[in-house]
C-alpha atoms as a PDB file:
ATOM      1  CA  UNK A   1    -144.406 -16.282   1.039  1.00  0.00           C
ATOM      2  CA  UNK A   2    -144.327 -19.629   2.720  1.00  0.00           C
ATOM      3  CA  UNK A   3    -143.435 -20.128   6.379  1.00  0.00           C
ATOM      4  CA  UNK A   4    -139.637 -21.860   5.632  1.00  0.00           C
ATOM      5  CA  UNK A   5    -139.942 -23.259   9.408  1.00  0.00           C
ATOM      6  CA  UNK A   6    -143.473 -24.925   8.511  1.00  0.00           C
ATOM      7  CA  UNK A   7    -142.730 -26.181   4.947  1.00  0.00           C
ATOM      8  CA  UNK A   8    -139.874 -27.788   6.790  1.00  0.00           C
ATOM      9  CA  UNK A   9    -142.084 -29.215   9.419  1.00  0.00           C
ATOM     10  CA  UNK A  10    -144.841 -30.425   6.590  1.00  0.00           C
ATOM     11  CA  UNK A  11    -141.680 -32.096   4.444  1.00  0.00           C
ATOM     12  CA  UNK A  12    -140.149 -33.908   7.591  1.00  0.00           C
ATOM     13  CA  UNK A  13    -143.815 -35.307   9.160  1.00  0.00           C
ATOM     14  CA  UNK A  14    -144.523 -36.239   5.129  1.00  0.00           C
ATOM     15  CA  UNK A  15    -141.668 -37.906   5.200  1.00  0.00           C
ATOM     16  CA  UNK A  16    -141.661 -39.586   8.800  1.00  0.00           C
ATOM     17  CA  UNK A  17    -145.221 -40.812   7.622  1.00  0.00           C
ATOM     18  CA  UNK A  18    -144.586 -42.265   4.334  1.00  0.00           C
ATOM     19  CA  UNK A  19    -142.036 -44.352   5.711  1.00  0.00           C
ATOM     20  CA  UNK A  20    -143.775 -45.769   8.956  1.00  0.00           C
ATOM     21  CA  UNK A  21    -146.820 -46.579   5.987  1.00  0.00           C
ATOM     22  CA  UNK A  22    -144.075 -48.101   3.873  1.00  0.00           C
ATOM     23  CA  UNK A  23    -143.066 -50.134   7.129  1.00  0.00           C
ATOM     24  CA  UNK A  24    -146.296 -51.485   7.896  1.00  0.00           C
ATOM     25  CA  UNK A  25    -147.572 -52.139   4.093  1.00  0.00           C
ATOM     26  CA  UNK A  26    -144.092 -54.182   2.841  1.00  0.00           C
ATOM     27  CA  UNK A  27    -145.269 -57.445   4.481  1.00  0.00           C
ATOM     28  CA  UNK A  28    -148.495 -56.900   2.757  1.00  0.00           C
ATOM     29  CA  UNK A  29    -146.871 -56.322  -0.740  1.00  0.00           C
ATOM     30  CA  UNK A  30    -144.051 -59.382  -0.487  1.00  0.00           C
ATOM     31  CA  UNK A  31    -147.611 -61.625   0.682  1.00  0.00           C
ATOM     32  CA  UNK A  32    -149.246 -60.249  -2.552  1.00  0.00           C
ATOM     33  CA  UNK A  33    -145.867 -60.563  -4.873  1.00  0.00           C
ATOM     34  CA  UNK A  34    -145.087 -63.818  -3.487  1.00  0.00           C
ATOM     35  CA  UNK A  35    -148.656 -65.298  -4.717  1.00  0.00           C
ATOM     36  CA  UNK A  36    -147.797 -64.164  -8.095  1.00  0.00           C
ATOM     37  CA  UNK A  37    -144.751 -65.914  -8.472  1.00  0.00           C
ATOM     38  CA  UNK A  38    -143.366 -69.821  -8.665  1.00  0.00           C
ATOM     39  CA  UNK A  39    -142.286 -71.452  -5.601  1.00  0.00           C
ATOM     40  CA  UNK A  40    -138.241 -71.103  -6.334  1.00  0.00           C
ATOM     41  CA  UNK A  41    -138.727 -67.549  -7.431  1.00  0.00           C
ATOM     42  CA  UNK A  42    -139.618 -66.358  -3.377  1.00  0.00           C
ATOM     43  CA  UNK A  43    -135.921 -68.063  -2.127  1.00  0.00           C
ATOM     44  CA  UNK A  44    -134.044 -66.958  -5.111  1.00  0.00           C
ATOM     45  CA  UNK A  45    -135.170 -63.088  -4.670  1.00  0.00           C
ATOM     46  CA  UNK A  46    -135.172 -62.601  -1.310  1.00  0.00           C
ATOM     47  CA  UNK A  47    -132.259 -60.457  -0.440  1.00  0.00           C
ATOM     48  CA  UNK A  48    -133.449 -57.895  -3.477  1.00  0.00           C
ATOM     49  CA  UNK A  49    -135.869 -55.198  -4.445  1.00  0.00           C
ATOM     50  CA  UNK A  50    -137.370 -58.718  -7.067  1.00  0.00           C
ATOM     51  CA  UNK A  51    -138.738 -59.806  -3.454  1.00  0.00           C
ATOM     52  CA  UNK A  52    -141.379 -57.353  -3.676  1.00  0.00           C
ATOM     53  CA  UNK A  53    -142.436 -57.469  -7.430  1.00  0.00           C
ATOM     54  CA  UNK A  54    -144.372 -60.346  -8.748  1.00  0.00           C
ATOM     55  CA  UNK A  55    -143.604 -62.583 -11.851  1.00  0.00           C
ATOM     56  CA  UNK A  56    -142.215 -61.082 -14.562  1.00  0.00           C
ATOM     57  CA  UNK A  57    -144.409 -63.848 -17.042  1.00  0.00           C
ATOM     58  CA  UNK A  58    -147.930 -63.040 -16.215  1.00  0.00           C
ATOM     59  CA  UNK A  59    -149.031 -66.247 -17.376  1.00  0.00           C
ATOM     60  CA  UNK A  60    -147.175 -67.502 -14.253  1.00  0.00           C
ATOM     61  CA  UNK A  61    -149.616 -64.942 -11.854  1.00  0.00           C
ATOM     62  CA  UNK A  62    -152.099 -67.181 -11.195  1.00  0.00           C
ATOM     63  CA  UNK A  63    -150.719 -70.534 -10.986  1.00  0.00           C
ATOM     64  CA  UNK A  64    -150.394 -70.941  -7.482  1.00  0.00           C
ATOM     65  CA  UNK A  65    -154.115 -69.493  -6.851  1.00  0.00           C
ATOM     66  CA  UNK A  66    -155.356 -72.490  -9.688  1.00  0.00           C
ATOM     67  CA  UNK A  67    -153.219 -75.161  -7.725  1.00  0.00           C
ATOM     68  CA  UNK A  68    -154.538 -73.978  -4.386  1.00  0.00           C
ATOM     69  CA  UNK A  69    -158.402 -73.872  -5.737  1.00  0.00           C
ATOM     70  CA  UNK A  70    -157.921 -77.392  -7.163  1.00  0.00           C
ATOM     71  CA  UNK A  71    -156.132 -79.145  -3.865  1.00  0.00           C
ATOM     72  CA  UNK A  72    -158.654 -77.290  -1.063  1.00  0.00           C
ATOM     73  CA  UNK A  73    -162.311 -76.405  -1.264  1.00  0.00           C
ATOM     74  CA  UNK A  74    -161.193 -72.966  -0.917  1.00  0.00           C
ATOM     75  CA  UNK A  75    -164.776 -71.684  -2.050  1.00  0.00           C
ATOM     76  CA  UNK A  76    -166.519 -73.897   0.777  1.00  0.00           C
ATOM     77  CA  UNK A  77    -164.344 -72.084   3.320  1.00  0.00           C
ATOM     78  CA  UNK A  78    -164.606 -68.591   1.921  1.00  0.00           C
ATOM     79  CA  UNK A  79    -169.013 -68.881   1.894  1.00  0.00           C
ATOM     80  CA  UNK A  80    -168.611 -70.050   5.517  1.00  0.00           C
ATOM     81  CA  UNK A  81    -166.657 -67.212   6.690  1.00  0.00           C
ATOM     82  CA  UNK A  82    -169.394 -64.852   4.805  1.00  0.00           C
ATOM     83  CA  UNK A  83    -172.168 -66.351   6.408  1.00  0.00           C
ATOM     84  CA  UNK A  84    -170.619 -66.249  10.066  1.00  0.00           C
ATOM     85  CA  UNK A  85    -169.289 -62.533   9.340  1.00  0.00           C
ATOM     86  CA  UNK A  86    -172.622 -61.525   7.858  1.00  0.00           C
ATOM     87  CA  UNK A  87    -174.576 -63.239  10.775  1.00  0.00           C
ATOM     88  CA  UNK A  88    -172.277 -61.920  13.568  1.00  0.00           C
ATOM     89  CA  UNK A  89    -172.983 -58.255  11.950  1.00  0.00           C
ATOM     90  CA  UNK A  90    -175.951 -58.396  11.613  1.00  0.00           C
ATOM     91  CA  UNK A  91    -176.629 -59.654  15.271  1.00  0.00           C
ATOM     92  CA  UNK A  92    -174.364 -57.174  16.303  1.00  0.00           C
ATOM     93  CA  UNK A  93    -176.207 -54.131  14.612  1.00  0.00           C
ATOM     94  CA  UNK A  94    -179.461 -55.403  16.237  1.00  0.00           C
ATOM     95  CA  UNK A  95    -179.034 -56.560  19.369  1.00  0.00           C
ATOM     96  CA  UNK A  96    -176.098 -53.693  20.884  1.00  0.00           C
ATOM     97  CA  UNK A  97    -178.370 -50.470  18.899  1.00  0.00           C
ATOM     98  CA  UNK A  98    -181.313 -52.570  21.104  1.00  0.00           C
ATOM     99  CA  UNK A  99    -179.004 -51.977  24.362  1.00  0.00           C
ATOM    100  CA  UNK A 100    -177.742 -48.720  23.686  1.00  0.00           C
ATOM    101  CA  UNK A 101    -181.237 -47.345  22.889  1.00  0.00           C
ATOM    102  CA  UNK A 102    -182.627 -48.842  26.001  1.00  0.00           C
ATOM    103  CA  UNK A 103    -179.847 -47.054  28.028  1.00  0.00           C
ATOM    104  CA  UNK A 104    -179.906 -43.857  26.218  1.00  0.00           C
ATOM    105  CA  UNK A 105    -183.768 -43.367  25.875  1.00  0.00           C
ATOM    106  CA  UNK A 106    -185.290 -45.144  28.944  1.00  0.00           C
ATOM    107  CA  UNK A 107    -185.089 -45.017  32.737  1.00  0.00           C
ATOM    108  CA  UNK A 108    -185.128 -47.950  35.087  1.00  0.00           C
ATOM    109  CA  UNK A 109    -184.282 -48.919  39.092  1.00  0.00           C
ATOM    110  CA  UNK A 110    -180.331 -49.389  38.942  1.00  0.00           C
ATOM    111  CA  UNK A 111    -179.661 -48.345  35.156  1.00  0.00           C
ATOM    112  CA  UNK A 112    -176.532 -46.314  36.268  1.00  0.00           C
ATOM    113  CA  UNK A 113    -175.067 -49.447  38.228  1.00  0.00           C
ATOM    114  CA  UNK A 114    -176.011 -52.330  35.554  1.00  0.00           C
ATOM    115  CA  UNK A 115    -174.351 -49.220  32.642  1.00  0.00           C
ATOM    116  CA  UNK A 116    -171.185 -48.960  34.916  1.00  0.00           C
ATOM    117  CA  UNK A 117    -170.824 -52.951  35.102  1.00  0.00           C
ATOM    118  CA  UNK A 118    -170.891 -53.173  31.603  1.00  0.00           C
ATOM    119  CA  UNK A 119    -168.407 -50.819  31.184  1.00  0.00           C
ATOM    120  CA  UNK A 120    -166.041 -52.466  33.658  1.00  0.00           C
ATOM    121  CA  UNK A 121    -166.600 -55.634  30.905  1.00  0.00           C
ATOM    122  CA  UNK A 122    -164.275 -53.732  28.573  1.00  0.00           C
ATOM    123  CA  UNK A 123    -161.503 -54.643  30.521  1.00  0.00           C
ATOM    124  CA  UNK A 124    -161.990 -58.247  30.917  1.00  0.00           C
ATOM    125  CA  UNK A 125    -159.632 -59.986  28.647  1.00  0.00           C
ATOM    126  CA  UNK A 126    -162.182 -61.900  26.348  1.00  0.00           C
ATOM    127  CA  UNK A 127    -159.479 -64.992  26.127  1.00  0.00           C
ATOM    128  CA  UNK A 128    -160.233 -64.962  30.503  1.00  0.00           C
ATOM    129  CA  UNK A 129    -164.161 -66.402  29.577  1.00  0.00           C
ATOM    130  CA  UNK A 130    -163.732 -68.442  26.760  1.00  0.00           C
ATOM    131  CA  UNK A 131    -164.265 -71.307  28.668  1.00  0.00           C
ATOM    132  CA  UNK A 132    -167.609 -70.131  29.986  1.00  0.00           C
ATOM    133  CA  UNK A 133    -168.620 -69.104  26.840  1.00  0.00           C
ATOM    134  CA  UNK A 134    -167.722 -73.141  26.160  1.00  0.00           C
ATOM    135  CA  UNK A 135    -169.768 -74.443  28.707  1.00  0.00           C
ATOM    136  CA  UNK A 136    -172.971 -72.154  27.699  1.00  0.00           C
ATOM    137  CA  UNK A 137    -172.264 -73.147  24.174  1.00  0.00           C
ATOM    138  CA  UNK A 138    -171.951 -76.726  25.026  1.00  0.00           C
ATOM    139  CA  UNK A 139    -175.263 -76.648  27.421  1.00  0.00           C
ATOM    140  CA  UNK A 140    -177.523 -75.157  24.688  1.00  0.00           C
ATOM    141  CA  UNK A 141    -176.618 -78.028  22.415  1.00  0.00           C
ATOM    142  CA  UNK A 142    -174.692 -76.215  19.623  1.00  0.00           C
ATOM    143  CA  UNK A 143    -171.520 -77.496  19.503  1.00  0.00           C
ATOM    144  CA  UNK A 144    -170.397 -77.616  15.853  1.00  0.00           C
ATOM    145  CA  UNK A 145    -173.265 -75.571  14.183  1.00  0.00           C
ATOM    146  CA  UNK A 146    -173.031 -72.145  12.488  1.00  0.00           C
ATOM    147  CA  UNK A 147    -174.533 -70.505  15.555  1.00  0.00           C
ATOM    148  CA  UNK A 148    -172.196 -71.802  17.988  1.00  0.00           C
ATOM    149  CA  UNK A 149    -169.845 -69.185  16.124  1.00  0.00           C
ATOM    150  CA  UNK A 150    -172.360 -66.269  15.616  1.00  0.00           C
ATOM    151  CA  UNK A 151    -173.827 -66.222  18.836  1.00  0.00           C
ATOM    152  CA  UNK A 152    -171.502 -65.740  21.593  1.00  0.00           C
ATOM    153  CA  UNK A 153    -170.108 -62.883  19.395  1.00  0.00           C
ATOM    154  CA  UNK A 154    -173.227 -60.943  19.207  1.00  0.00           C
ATOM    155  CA  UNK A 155    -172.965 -58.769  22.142  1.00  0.00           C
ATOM    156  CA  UNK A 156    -170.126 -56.581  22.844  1.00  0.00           C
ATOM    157  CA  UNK A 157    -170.071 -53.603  25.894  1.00  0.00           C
ATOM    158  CA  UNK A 158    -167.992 -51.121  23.230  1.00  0.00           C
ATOM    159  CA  UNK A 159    -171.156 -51.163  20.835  1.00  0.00           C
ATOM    160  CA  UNK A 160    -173.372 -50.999  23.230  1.00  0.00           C
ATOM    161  CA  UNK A 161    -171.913 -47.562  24.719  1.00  0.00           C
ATOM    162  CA  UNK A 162    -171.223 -46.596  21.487  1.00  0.00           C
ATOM    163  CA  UNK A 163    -174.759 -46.853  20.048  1.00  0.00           C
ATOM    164  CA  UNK A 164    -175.655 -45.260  23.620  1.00  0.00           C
ATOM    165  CA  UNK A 165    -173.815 -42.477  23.128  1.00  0.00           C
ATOM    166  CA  UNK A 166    -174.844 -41.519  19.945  1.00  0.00           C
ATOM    167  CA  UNK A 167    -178.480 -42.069  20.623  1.00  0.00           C
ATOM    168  CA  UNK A 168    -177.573 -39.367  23.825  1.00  0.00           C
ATOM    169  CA  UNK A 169    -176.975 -36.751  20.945  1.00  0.00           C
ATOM    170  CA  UNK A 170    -180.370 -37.349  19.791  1.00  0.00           C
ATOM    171  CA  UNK A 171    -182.799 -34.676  21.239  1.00  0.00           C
ATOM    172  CA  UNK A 172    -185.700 -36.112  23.216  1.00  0.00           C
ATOM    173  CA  UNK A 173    -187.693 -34.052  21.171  1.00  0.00           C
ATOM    174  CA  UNK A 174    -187.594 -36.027  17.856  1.00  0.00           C
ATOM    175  CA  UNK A 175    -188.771 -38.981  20.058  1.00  0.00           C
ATOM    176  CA  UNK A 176    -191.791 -36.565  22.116  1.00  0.00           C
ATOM    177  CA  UNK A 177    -193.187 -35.761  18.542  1.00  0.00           C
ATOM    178  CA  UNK A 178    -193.010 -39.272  17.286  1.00  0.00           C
ATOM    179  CA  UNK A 179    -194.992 -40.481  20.496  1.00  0.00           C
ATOM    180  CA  UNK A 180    -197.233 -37.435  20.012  1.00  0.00           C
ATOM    181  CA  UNK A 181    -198.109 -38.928  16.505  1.00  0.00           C
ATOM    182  CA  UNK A 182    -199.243 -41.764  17.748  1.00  0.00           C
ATOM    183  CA  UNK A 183    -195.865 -44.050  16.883  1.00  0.00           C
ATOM    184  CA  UNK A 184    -195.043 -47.417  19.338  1.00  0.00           C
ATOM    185  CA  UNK A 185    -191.698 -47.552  20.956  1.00  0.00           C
ATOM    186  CA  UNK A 186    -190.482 -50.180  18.647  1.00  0.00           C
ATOM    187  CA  UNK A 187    -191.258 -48.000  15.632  1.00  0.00           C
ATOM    188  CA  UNK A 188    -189.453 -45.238  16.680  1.00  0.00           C
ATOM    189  CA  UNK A 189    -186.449 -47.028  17.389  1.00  0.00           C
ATOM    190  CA  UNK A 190    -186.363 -48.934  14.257  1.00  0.00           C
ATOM    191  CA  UNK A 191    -187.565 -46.166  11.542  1.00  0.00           C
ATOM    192  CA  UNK A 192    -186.422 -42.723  13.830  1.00  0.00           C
ATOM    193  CA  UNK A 193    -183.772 -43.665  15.700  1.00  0.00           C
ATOM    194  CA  UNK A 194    -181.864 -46.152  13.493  1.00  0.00           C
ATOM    195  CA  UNK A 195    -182.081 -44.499  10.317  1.00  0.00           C
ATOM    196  CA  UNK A 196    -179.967 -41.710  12.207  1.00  0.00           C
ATOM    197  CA  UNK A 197    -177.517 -44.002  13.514  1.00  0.00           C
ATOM    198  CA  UNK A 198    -176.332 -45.176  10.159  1.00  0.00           C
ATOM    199  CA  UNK A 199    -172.706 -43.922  10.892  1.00  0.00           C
ATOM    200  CA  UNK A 200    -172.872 -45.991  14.349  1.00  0.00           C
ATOM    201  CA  UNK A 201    -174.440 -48.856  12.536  1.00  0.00           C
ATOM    202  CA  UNK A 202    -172.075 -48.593   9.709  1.00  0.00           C
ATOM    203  CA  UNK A 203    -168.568 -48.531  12.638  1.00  0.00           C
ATOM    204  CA  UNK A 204    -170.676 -51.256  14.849  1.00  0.00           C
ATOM    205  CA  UNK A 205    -170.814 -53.446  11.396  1.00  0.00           C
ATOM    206  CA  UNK A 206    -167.297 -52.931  10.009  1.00  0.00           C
ATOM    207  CA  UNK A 207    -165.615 -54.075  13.301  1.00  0.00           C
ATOM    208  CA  UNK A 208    -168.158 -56.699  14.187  1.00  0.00           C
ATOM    209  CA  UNK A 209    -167.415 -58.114  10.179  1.00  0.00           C
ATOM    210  CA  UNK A 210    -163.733 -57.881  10.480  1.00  0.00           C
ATOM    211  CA  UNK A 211    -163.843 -59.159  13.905  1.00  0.00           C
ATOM    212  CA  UNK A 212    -165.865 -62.320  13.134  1.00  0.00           C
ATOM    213  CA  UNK A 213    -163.844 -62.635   9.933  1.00  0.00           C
ATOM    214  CA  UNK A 214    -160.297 -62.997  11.505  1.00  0.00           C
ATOM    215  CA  UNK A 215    -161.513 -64.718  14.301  1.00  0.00           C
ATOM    216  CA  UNK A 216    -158.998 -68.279  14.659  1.00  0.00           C
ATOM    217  CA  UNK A 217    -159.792 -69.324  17.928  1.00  0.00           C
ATOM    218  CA  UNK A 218    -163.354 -69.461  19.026  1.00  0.00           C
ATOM    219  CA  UNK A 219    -164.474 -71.531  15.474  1.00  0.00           C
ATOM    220  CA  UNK A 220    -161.354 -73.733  16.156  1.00  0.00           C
ATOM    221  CA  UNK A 221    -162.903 -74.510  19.358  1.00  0.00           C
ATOM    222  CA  UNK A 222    -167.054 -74.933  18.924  1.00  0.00           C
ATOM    223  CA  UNK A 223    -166.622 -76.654  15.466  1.00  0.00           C
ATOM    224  CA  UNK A 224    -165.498 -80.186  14.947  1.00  0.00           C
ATOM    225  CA  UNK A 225    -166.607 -80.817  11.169  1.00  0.00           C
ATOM    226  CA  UNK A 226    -163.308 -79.449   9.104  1.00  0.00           C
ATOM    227  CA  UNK A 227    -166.370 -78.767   6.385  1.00  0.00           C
ATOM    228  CA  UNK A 228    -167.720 -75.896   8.774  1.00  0.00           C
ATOM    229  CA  UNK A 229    -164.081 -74.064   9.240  1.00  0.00           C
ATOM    230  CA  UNK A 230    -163.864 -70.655   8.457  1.00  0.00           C
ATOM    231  CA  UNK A 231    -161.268 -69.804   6.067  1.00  0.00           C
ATOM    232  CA  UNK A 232    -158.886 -68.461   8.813  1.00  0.00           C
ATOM    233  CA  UNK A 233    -159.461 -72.117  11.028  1.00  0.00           C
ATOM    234  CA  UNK A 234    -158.590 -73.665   6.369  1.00  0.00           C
ATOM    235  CA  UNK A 235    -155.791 -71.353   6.415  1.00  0.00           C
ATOM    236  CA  UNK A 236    -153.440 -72.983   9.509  1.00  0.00           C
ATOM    237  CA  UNK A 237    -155.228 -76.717   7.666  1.00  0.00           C
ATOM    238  CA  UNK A 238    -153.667 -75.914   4.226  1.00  0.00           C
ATOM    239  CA  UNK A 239    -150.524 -74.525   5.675  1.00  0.00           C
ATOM    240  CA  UNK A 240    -149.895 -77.848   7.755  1.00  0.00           C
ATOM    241  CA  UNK A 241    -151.024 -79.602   4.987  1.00  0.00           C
ATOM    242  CA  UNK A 242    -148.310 -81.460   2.946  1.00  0.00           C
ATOM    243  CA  UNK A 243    -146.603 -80.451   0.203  1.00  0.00           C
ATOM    244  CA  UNK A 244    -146.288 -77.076   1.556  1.00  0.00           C
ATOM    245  CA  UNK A 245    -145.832 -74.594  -1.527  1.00  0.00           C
ATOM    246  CA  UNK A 246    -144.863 -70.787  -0.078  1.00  0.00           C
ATOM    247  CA  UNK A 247    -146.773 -69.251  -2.882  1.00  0.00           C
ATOM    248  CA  UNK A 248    -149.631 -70.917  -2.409  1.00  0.00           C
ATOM    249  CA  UNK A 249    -149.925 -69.924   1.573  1.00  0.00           C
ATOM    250  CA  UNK A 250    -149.497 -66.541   0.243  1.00  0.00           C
ATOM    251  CA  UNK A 251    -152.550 -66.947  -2.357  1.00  0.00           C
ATOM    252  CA  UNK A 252    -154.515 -67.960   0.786  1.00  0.00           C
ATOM    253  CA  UNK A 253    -153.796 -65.088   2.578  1.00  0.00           C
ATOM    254  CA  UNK A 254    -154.280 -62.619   0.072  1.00  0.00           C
ATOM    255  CA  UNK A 255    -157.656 -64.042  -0.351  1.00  0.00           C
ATOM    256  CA  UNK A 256    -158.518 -63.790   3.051  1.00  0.00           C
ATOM    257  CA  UNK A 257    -156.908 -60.125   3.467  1.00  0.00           C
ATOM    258  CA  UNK A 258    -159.196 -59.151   0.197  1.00  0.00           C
ATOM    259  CA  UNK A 259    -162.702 -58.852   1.798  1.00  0.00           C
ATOM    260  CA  UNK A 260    -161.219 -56.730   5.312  1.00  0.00           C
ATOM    261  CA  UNK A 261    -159.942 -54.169   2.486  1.00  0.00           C
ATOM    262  CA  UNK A 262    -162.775 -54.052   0.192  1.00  0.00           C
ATOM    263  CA  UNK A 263    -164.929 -52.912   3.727  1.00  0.00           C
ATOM    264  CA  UNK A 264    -162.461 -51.069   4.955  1.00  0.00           C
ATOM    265  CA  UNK A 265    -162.637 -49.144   1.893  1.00  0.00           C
ATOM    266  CA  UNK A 266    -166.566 -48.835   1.648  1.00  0.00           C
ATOM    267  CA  UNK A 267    -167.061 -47.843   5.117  1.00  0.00           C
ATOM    268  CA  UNK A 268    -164.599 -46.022   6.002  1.00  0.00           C
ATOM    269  CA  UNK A 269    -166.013 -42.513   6.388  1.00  0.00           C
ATOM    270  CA  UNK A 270    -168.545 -44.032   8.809  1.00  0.00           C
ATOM    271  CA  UNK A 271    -165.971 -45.756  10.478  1.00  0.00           C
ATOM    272  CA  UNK A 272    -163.925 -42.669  11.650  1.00  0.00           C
ATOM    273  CA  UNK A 273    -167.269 -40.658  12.376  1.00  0.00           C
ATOM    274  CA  UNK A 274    -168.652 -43.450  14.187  1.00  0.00           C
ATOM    275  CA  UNK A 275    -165.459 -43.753  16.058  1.00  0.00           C
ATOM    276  CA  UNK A 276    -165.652 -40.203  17.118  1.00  0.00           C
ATOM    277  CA  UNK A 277    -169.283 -40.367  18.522  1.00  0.00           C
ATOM    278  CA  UNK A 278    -168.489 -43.112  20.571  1.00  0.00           C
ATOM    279  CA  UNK A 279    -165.137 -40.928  21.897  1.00  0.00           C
ATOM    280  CA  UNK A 280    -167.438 -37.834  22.821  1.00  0.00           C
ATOM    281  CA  UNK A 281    -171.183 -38.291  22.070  1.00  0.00           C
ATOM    282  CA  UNK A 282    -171.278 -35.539  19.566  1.00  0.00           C
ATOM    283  CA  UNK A 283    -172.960 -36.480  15.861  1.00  0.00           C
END
């Protein structure tokens, strides 16, 4: 017979969970509703349960995401946020697994001081060097090219120990018997070592993409052609852009908020393993 005291306790926490979830998802429903309905329709229904469901005429759904496409290159924005996502990951993946293999697998005069000054990084507000990061930018003679975004978000001290750590759970051995078949450093690291990282790689490349995708402020400041914006940079353009329609701000954003889910969704086994292994360094 069931415990009464913990089919209590399981009904209560079900409960207590549903509705924090239901707290944190409503804004995320009204933005969806709202782009499926006509402008008066979002006043008129605001202080009812209508607030939250969409048109009831489905021709009407996607009328504000045809007026949007046809007022804003919307498509323009939406391949330049791909490309700066996609580059930033990919940097990411590359260059931090690079690090953290270095750390993990190799030996050098003051490794454990350079590895602890990283680590103090994490706690340095990244909004505190922005203005370095400017100047470097500026010097290298970037300003207002693609990799004046990419770049300067390559490198992050949280990958690094995190592909660190898990290459620590690795056994020297695997790397020993590689050697011992006559395999070069770089080819152990790129067909050994990173073929059983793909849960780090996978975390390292979900938050580098959704990082780079809702980033406002960095592309705001390196890029001066409104051509080159990301769609998050278009987004604050079209929303300060007159007329002003509700609906179609909420289009926008739903189309922005559809690629973060759709990798959310794909990676998100990795993301919790990879998570884990950079909380304790076990695989």
């Amino acid at each position: 017979m069931r415990n009464p005291r913990k089919f209590a306790y399981t009904i209560i926490t079900t409960i207590l969970i549903t509705l924090i979830a239901l707290l944190f998802l409503f804004p995320l429903v009204w933005m969806i509703a709202s782009s499926l309905k006509p402008e008066a329709q979002i006043y008129n229904n605001m202080d009812n349960i209508k607030a939250f469901l969409p048109s009831f005429h489905i021709n009407q759904w996607g009328t504000a995401y045809q007026s949007l496409l046809a007022r804003f290159n919307i498509l323009g924005f939406i391949i330049n946020s791909l490309i700066y996502a996609f580059g930033v990951t990919a940097g990411s993946i590359i260059v931090n697994s690079l690090a953290g293999y270095g750390f993990s697998k190799f030996t050098f005069k003051g490794q454990k001081f350079v590895f602890g000054l990283l680590i103090a990084t994490l706690v340095i507000p990244g909004e505190t060097i922005i203005i370095q990061k400017f100047q470097i930018v500026k010097l290298l003679g970037i300003i207002n090219t693609p990799w004046a975004v990419i770049f300067p978000s390559i490198a992050a001290p949280f990958y690094i120990y995190m592909f660190k750590n898990f290459f620590d759970a690795i056994s020297s051995d695997v790397i020993e018997s590689a050697e011992m078949e006559g395999a070069g450093t770089f080819t152990i690291y790129w067909k050994i070592m990173m073929p059983m990282a793909k849960p780090a790689m996978a975390t390292v490349g979900t938050l580098s993409f959704i990082g780079s995708w809702n980033d406002y402020i960095w592309p705001l400041m390196v890029l001066t052609d409104s051509n080159k914006f990301p769609l998050q940079v278009a987004i604050t353009n079209i929303n300060s852009t007159a007329p002003v329609y509700m609906n179609q701000v909420m289009a926008i954003l739903t189309i922005s908020t559809i690629p973060l889910i759709i990798v959310y969704l794909f990676f998100q086994r990795y993301l919790v393993q990879g998570l884990g292994v950079a909380g304790n360094g076990d695989k």
